[in-house]
C-alpha atoms as a PDB file:
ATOM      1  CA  UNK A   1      18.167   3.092 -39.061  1.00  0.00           C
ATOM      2  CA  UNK A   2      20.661   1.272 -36.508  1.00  0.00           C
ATOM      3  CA  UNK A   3      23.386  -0.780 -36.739  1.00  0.00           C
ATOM      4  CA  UNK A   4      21.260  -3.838 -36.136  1.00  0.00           C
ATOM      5  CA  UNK A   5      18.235  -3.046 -38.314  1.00  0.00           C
ATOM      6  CA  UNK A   6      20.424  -2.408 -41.404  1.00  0.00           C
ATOM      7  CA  UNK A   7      21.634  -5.690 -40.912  1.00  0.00           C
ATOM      8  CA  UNK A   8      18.833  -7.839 -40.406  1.00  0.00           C
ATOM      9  CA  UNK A   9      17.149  -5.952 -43.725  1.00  0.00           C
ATOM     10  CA  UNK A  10      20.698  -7.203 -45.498  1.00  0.00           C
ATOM     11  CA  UNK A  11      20.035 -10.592 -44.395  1.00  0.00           C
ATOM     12  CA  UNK A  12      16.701 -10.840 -45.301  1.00  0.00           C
ATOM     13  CA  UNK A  13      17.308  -9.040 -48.885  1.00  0.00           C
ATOM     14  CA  UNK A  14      20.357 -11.640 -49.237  1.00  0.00           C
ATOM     15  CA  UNK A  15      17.904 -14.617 -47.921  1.00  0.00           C
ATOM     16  CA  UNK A  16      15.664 -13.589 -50.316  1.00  0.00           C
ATOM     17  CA  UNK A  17      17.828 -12.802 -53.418  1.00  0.00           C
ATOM     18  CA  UNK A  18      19.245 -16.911 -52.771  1.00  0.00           C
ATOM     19  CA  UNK A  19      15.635 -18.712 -52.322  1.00  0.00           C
ATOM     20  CA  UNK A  20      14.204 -16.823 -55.467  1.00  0.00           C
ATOM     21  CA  UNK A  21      17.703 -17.662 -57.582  1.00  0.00           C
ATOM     22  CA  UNK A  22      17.354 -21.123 -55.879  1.00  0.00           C
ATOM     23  CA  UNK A  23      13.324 -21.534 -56.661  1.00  0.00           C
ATOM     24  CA  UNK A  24      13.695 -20.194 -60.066  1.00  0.00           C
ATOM     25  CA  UNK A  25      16.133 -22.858 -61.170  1.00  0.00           C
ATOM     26  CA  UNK A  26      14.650 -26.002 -59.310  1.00  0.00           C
ATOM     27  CA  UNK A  27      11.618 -24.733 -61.716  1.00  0.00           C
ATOM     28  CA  UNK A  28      13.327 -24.959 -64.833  1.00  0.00           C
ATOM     29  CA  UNK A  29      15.271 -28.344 -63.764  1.00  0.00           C
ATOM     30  CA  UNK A  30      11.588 -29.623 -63.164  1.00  0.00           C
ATOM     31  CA  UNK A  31      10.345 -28.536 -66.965  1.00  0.00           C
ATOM     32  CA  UNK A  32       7.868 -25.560 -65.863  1.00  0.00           C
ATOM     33  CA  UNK A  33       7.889 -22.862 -68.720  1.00  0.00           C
ATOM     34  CA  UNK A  34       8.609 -19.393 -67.507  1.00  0.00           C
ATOM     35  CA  UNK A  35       5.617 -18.716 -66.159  1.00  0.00           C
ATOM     36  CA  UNK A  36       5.778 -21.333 -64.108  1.00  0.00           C
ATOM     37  CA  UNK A  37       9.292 -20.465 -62.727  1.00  0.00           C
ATOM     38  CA  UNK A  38       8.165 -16.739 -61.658  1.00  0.00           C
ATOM     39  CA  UNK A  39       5.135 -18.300 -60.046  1.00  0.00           C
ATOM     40  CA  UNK A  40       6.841 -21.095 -58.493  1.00  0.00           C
ATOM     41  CA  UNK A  41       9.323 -18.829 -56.924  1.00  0.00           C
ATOM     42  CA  UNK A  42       7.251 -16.079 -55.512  1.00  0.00           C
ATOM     43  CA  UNK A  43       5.097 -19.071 -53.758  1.00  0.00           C
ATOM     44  CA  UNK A  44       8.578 -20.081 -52.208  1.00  0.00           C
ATOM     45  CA  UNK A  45       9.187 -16.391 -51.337  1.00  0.00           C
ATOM     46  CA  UNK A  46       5.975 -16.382 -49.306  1.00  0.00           C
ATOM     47  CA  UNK A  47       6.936 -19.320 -47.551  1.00  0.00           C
ATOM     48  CA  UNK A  48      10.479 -18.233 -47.125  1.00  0.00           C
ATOM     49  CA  UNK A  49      11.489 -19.119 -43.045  1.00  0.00           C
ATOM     50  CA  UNK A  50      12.653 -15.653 -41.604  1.00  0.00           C
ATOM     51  CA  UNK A  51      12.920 -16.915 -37.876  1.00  0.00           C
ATOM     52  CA  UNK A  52      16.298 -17.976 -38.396  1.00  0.00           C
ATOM     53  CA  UNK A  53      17.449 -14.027 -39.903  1.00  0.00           C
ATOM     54  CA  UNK A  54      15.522 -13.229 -37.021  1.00  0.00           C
ATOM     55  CA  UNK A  55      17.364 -14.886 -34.379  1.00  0.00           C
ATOM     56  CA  UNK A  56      20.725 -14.143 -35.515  1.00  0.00           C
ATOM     57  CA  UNK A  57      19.958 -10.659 -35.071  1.00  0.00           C
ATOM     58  CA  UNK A  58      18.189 -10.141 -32.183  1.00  0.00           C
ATOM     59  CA  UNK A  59      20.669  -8.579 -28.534  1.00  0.00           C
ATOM     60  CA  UNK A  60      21.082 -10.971 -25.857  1.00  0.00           C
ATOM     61  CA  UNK A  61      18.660 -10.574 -23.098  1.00  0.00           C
ATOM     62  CA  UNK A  62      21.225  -8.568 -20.233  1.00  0.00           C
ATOM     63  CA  UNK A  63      21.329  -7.212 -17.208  1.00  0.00           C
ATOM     64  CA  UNK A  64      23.184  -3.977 -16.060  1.00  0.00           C
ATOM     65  CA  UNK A  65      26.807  -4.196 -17.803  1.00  0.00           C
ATOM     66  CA  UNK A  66      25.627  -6.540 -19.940  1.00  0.00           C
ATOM     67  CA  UNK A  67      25.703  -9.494 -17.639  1.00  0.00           C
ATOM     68  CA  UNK A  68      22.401 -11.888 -18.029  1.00  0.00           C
ATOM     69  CA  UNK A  69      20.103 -11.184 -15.339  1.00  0.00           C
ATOM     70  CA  UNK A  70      20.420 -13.783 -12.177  1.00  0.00           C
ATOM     71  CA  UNK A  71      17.436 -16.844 -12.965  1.00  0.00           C
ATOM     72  CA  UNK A  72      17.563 -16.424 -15.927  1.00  0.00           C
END
């Protein structure tokens, strides 16, 4: 695994890790039982936005020596 892929997977294990700790209390705070919580939080899991992690990790588009291609 590169550089770049072992970082996006630590984003998106840290993105993850905060939305369910996040979900999981916003549950309780809102009275659902602990059932609730879990299921509440792995619905916000599936939901969870990666685009941004995404983003953040892809390379700028470049051209030879790392200069942005002309047009573009």
């Amino acid at each position: 695994m590169g550089e770049i892929e072992r970082q996006l997977a630590e984003r998106v294990r840290a993105a993850c890790v905060q939305a369910a700790l996040d979900a999981y209390e916003d549950a309780g705070l809102s009275g659902l039982c602990a059932e609730g919580r879990w299921e509440y939080t792995i619905g916000v899991l599936r939901r969870l936005d990666l685009e941004p992690l995404l983003a953040a990790c892809a390379p700028e588009e470049s051209g030879p020596e790392g200069r942005r291609p002309e047009g573009g």
